[in-house]
Protein backbone atom coordinates (compact mmCIF):
# COMPACT_ATOMS: atom_id res chain seq x y z
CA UNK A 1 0.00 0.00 0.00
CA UNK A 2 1.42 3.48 -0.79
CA UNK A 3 0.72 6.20 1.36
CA UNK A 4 -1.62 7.70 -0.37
CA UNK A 5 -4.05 4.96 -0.02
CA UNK A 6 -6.84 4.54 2.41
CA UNK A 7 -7.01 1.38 4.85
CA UNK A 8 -9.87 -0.89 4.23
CA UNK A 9 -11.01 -0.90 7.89
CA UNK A 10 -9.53 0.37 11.15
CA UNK A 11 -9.28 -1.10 14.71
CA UNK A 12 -12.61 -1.65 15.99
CA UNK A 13 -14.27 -1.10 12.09
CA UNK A 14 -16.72 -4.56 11.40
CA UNK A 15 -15.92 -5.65 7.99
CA UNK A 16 -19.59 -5.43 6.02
CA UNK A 17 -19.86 -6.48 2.05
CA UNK A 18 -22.18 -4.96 0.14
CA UNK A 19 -22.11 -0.72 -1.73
CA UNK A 20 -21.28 1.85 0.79
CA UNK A 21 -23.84 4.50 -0.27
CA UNK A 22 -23.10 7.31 2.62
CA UNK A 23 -20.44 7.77 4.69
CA UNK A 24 -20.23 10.06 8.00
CA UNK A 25 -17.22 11.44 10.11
CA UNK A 26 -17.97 13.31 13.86
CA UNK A 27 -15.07 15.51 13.98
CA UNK A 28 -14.15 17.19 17.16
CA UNK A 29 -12.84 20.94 16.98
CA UNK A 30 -11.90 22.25 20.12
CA UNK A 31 -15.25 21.94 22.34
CA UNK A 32 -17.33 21.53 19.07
CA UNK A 33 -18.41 18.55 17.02
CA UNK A 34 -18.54 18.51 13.33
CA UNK A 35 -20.62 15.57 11.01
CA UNK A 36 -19.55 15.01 7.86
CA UNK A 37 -21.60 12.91 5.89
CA UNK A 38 -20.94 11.73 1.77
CA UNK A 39 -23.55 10.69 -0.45
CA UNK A 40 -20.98 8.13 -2.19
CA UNK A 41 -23.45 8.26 -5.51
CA UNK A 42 -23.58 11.63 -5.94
CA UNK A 43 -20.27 12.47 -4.74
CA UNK A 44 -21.68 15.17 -2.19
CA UNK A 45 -20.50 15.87 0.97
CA UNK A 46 -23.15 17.95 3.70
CA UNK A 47 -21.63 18.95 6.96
CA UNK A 48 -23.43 19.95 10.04
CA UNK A 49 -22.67 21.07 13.81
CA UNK A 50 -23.94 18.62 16.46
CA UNK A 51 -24.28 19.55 20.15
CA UNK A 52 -22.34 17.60 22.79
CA UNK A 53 -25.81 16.20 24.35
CA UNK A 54 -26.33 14.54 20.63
CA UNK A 55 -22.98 13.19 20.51
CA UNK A 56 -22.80 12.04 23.56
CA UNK A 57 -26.08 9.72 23.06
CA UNK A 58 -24.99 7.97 19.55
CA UNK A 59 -24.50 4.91 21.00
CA UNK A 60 -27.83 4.44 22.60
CA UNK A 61 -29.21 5.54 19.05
CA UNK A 62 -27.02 2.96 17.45
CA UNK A 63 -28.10 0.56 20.10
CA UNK A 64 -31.77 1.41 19.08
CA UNK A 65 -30.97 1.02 15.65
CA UNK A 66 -29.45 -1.98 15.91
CA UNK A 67 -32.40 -3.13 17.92
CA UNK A 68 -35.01 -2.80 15.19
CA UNK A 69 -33.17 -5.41 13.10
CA UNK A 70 -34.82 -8.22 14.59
CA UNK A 71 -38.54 -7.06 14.52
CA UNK A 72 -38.23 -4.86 11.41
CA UNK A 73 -38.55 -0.78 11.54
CA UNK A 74 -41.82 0.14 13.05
CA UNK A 75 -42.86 2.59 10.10
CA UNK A 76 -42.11 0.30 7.60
């Protein structure tokens, strides 16, 4: 691998198969928090300021999230 390339996964990263369509980054800047997310199809990237409160409960959305998996999404 050269250094310009990208790593395949990072420590901690599950390997998944399938077409990445969006990607998201939570960047920290000082005492603020940045998310970056790319629409990998339409090669667009939208950026927005989170508060700390959000950040701080993304795993207990990802937890409910990953919940939903085994009874389906309620609105579907």
């Amino acid at each position: 691998m050269t250094g310009d390339e990208e790593p395949l996964m990072e420590a901690g990263q599950i390997s998944v198969t399938g077409t990445s369509l969006y990607t998201a980054e939570l960047i920290q800047e000082g005492s603020d928090y940045r998310l970056v997310v790319t629409d990998r199809q339409r090669r667009t990237v939208q950026t927005a300021y989170v508060p700390r409160g959000m950040v701080e409960q993304l795993p207990a959305f990802l937890s409910k999230l990953n919940s939903f998996k085994l009874g389906g999404f309620p609105w579907r």
